[in-house]
Protein backbone atom coordinates (compact mmCIF):
# COMPACT_ATOMS: atom_id res chain seq x y z
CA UNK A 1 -62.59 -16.04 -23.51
CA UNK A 2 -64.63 -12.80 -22.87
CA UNK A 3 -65.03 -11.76 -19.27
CA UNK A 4 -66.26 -8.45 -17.71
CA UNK A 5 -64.60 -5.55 -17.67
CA UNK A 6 -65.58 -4.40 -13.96
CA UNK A 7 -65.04 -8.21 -13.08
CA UNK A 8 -60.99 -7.92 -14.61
CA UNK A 9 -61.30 -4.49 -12.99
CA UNK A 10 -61.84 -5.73 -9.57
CA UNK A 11 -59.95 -8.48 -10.00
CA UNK A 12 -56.77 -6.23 -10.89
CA UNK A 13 -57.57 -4.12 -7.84
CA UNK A 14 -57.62 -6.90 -5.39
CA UNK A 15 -54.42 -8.15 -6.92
CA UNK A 16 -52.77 -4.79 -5.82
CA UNK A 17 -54.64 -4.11 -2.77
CA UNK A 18 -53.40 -7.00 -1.53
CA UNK A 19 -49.74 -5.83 -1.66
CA UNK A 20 -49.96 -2.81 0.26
CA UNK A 21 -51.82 -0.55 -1.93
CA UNK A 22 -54.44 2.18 -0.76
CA UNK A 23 -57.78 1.53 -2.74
CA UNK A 24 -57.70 4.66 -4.97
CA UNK A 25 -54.01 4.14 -6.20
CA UNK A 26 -54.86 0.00 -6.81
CA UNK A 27 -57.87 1.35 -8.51
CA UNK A 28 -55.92 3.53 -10.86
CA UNK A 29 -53.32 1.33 -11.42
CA UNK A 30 -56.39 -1.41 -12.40
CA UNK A 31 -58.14 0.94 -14.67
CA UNK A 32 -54.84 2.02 -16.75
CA UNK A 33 -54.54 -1.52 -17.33
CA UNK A 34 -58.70 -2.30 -18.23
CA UNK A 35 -58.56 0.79 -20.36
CA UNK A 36 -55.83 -0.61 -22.41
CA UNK A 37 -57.62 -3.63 -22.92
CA UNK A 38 -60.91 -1.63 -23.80
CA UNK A 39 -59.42 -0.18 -26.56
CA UNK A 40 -57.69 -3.22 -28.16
CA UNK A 41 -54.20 -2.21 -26.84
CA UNK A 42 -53.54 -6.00 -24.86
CA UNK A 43 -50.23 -5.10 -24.87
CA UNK A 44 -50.17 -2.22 -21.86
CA UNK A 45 -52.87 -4.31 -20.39
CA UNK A 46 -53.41 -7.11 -18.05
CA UNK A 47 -50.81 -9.01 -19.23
CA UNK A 48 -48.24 -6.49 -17.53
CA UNK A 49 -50.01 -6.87 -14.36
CA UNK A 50 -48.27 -10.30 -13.23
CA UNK A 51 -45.24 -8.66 -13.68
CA UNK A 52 -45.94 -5.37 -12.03
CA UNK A 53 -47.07 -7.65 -9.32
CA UNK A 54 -43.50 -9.48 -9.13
CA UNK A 55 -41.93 -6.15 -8.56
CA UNK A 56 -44.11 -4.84 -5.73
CA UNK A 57 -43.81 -8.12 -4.00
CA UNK A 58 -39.34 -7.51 -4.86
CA UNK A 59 -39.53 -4.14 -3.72
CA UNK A 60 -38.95 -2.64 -7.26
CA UNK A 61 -41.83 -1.10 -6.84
CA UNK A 62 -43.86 1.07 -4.05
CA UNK A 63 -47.62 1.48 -3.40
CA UNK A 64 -47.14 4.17 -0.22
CA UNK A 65 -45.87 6.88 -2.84
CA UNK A 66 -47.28 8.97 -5.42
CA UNK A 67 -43.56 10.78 -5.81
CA UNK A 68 -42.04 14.23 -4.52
CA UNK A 69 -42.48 17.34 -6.53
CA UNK A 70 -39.77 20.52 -6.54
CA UNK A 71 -40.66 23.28 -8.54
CA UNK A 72 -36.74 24.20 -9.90
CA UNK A 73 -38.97 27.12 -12.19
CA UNK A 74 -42.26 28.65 -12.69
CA UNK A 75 -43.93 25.87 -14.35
CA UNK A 76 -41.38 23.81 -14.28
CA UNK A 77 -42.05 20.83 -12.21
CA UNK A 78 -39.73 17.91 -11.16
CA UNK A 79 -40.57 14.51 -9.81
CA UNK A 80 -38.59 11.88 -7.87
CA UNK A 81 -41.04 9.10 -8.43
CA UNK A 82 -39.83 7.47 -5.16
CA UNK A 83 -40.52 4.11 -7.06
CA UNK A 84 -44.15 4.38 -7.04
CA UNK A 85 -46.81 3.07 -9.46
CA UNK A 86 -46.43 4.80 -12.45
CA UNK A 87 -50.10 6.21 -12.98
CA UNK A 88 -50.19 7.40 -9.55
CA UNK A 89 -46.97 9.56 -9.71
CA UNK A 90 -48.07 10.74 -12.96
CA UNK A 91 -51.94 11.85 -12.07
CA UNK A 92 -49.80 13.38 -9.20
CA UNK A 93 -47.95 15.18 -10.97
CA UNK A 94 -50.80 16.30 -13.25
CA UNK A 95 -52.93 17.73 -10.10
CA UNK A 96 -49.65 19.45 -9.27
CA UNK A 97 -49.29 21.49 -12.82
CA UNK A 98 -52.90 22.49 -12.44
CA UNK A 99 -52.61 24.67 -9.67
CA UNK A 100 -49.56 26.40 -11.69
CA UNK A 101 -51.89 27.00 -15.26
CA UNK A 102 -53.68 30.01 -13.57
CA UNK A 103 -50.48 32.34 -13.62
CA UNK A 104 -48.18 30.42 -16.46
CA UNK A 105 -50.73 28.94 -18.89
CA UNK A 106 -48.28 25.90 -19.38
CA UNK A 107 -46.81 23.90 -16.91
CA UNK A 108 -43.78 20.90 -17.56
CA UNK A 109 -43.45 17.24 -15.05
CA UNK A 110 -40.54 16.01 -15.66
CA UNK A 111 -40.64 12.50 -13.94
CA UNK A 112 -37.72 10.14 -12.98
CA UNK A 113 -37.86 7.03 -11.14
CA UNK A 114 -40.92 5.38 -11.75
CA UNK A 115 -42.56 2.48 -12.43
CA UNK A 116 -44.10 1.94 -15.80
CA UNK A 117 -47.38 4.66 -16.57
CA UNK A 118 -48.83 2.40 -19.48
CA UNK A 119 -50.79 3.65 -21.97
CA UNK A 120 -50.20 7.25 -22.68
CA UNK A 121 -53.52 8.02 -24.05
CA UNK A 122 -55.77 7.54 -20.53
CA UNK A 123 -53.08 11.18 -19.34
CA UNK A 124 -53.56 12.90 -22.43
CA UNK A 125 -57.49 12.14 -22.70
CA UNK A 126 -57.70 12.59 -19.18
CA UNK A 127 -56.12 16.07 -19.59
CA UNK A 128 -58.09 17.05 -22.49
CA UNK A 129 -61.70 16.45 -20.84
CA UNK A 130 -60.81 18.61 -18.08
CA UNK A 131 -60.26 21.29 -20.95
CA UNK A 132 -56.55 21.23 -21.22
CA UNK A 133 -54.09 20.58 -23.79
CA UNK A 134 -51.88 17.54 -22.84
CA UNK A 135 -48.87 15.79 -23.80
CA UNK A 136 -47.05 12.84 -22.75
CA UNK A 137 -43.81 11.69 -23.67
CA UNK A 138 -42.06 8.51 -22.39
CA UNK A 139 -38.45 6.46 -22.97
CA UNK A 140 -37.63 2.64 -22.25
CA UNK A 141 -35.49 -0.11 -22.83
CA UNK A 142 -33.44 -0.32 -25.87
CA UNK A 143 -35.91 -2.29 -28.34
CA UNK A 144 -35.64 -0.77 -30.76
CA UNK A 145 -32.74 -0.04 -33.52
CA UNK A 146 -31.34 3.39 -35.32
CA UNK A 147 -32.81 3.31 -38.95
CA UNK A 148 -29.87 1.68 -41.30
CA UNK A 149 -28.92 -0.31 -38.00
CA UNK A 150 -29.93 -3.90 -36.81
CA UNK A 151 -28.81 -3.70 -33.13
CA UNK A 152 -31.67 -2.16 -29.93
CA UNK A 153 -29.93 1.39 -29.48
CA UNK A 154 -33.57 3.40 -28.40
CA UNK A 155 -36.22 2.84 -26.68
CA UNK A 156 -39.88 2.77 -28.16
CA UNK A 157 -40.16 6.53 -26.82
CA UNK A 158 -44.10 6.53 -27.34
CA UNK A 159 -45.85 10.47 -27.68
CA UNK A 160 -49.64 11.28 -26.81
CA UNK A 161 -50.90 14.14 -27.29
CA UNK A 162 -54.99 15.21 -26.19
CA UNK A 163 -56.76 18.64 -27.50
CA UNK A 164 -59.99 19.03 -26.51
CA UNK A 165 -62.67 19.53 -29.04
CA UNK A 166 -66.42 19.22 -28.44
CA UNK A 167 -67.33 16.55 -27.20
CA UNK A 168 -64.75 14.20 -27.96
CA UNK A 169 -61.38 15.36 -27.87
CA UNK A 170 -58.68 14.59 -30.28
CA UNK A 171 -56.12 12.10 -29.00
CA UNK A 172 -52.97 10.75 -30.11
CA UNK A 173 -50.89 8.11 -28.93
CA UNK A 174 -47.88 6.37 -31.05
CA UNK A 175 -44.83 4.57 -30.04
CA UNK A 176 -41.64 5.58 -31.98
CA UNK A 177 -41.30 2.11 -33.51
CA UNK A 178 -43.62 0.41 -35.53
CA UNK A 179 -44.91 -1.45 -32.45
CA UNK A 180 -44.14 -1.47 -29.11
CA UNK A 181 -42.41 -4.60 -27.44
CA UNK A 182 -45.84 -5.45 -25.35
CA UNK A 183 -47.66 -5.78 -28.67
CA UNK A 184 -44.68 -8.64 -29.67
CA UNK A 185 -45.06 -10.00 -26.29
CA UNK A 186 -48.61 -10.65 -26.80
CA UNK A 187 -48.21 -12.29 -30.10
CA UNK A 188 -46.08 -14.42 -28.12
CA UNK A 189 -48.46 -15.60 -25.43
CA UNK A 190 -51.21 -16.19 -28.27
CA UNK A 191 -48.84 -18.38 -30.40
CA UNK A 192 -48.92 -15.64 -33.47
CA UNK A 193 -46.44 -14.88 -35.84
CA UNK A 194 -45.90 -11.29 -36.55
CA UNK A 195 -46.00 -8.94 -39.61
CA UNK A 196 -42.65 -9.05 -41.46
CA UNK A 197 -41.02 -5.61 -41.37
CA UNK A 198 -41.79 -5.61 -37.09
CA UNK A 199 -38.33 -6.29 -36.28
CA UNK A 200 -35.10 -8.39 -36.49
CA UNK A 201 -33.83 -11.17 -34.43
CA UNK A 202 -30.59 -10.79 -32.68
CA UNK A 203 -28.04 -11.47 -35.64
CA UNK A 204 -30.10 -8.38 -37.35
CA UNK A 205 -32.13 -10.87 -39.72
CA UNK A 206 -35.96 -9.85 -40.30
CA UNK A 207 -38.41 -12.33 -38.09
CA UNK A 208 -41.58 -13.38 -37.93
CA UNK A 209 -41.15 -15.05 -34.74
CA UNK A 210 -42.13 -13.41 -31.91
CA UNK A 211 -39.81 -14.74 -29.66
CA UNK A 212 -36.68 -14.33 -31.66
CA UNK A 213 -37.86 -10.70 -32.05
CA UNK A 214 -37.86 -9.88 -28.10
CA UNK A 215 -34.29 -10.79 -28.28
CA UNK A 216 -33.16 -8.75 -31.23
CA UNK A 217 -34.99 -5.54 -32.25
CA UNK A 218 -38.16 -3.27 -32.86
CA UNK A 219 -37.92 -1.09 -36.59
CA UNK A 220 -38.46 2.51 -36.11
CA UNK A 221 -41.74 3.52 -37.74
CA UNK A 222 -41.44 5.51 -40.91
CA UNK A 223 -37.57 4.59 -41.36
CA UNK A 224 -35.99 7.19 -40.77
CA UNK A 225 -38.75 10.04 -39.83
CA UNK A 226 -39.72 7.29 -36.95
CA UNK A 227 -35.92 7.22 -35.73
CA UNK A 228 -35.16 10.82 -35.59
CA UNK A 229 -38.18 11.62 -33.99
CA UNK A 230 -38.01 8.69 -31.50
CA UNK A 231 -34.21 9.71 -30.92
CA UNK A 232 -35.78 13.67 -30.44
CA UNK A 233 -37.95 12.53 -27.64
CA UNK A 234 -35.26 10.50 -26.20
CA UNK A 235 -32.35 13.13 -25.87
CA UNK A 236 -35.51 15.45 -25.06
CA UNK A 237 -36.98 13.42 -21.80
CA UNK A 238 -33.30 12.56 -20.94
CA UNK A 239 -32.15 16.30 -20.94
CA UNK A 240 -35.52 17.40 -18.71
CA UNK A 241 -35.91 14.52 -16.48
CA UNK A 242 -32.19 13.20 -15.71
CA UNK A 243 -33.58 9.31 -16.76
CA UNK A 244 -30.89 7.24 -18.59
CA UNK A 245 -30.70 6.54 -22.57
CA UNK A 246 -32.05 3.46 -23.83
CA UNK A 247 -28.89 1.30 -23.01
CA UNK A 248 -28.71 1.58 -19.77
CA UNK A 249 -32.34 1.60 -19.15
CA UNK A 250 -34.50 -1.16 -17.10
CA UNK A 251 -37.31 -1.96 -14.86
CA UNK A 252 -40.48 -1.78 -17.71
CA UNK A 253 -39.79 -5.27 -18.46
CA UNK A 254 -38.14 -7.32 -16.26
CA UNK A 255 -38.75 -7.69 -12.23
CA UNK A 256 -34.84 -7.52 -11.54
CA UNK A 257 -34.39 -3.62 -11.61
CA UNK A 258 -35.68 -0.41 -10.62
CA UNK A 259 -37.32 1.38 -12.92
CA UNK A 260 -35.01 4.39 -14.38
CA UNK A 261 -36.96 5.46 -17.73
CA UNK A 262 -38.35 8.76 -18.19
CA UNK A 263 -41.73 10.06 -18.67
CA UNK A 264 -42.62 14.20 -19.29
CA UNK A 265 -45.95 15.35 -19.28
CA UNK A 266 -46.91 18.96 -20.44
CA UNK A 267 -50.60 20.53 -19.78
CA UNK A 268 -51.27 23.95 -21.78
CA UNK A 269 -54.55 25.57 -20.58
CA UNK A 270 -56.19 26.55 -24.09
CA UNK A 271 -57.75 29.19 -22.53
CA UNK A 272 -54.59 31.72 -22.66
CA UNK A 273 -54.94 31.67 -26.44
CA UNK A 274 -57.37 32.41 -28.75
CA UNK A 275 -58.72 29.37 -30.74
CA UNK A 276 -61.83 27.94 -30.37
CA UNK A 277 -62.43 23.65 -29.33
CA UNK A 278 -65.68 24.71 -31.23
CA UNK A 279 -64.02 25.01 -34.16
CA UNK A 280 -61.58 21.57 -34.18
CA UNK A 281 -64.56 19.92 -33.68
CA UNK A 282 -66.28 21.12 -36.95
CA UNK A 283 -63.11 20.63 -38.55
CA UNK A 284 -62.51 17.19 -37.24
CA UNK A 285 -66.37 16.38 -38.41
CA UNK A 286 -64.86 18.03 -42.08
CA UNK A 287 -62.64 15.38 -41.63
CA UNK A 288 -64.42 12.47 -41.01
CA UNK A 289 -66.84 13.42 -43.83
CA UNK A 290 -64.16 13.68 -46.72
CA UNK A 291 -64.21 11.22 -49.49
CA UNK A 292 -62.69 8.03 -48.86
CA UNK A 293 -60.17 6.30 -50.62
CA UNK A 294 -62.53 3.14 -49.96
CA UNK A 295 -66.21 3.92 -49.28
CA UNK A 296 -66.49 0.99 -47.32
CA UNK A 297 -63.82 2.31 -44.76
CA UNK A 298 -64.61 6.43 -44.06
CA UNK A 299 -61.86 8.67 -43.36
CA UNK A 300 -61.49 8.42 -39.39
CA UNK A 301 -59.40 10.59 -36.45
CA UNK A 302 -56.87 9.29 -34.36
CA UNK A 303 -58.91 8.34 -31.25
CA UNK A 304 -61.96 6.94 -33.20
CA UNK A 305 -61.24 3.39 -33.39
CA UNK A 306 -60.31 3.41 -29.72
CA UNK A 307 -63.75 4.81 -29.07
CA UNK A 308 -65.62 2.19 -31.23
CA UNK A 309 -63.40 -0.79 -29.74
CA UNK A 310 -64.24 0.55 -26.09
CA UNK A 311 -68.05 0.71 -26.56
CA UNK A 312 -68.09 -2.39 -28.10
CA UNK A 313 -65.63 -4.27 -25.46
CA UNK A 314 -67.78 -2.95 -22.64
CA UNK A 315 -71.10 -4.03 -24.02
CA UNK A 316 -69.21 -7.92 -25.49
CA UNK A 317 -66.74 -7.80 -22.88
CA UNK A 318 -62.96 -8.08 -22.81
CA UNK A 319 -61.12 -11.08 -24.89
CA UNK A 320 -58.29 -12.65 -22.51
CA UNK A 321 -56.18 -15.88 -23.48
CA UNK A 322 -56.88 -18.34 -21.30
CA UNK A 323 -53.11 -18.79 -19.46
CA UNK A 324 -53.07 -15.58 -18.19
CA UNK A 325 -56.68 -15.52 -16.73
CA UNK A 326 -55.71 -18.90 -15.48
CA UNK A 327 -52.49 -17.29 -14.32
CA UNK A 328 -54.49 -14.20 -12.79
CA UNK A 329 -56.98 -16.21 -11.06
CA UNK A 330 -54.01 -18.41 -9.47
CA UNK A 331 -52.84 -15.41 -8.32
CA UNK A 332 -56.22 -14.43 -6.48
CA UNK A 333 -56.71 -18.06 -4.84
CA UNK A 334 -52.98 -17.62 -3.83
């Protein structure tokens, strides 16, 4: 069923609101989620909101903090997330590097302690329309195993990265793996099989089953190019923030644990160098003009098809199975 976005958006919010949270933080924790869906990206959206419910209502999670910065260097910042919702501490955390670009031109968050952020793109887009250079790097879970392995050693250790040029900026946002666990969770609540090469279940056998798939583990994109960059990022957010490795990680999926992933988030202020947005844009338009492979399918940027899927969701509205907005709506009349 399709249903408004500002309707799921207010829905969301009320949801959260309810539990303690001010209106701007439930409003940013709603919008992470709607902006997932937007862009065709179901699995860091509403369907993680029943569970991010479960923890605030457990105490896994808190709506009073945005987290507690210390700078330990110039432009170096770190962040006890006290718990809180994970876009809050992290748009925290970003109005807190700002103030440092002016004198170091770069700035590092390194963030412990805090609840899931989502989709990684909405920080580094959101960064690059206010003219900076941003990156995001996160860890989880271990879903996902070493290339020539079959057992969950990382986690899916996702990268965006935004660059502004023209009027839209460039953004990239990629999981480690080949997809991230939410995307296999959401084949599960829609009943659908997934690709063969996703993942093994847990005797290390390739699946198509969803279900046997959350149980064993994700493939690392790119064999082994996907592994030793996913295993980069998570030695690298590990080493800065203090978070656990992947085995010993929790509290992104379940609503038994506190969250202790890591997230690091990196804004660059363009300005202190010499290149020109002006020009990535014409070069991006280079791009997108090149000769196809297929004529019927033009040569497009990372970013683009989130773009197109957005317009179009918020003109169509967004496509929700019907158990979880029967599950959501429960929820409201509760």
């Amino acid at each position: 069923m399709k249903l408004s976005p500002e309707y799921l958006r207010n829905l969301a919010t009320v949801l959260i609101e309810r539990r303690g949270a001010a209106a701007a933080a439930a409003r940013l924790q709603a919008d992470v989620l709607i902006e997932a869906e937007l862009r065709g990206l179901p699995s860091h959206g509403l369907q993680r909101l029943p569970l991010l419910l479960s923890r605030l209502d457990k105490g896994l999670a808190d709506v009073r903090t945005s987290g507690t910065g210390t700078w330990q260097r110039l432009g170096f910042l770190s962040i006890d997330g006290e718990r809180g919702l994970g876009p809050v501490v992290i748009m925290n955390a970003m109005e807190m590097l700002r103030g440092a670009l002016t004198e170091t031109g770069l700035a590092i968050a390194a963030i412990r302690n805090a609840n899931h952020i989502g989709m990684l793109a909405y920080y580094a887009e959101a960064a690059a329309r206010d003219g900076l250079i941003g990156m995001i790097l996160s860890t989880s879970e271990a879903l996902v195993h070493p290339f020539g392995g079959t057992k969950a050693m990382l986690g899916t250790n996702p990268i965006a990265i935004g660059i502004p040029a023209g009027d839209h900026p460039f953004v990239l946002d990629l999981a480690t793996s080949v997809v991230s666990m939410g995307k296999i969770n959401n084949h599960a609540l829609r009943g659908i099989p997934i690709p063969s090469g996703w993942a093994v279940d847990r005797e290390g056998r390739p699946t198509t089953d969803p279900h046997a798939a959350k149980s064993g583990a994700i493939a690392p994109f790119g064999d082994a190019k996907g592994y030793g960059l996913g295993l980069a990022i998570e030695l690298l957010v590990s080493a800065l923030a203090g978070s656990d490795l992947a085995p010993d990680v929790h509290g992104t999926l379940d609503e038994t644990h506190p969250a202790n992933k890591g997230d690091i988030l990196i804004l660059i202020d363009p300005s202190a160098g010499t290149g020109s947005s002006k020009a990535l844009a014409a070069y991006l338009d280079c791009l997108r003009l090149s000769h196809p492979l297929d004529p019927s399918h033009p040569v497009a940027i990372p970013g683009d098809g989130a773009r197109a899927r957005r317009a179009a969701a918020m003109e169509a509205g967004i496509e929700l199975p019907q158990s979880l907005f029967e599950h959501l709506t429960a929820l409201e009349a509760a």
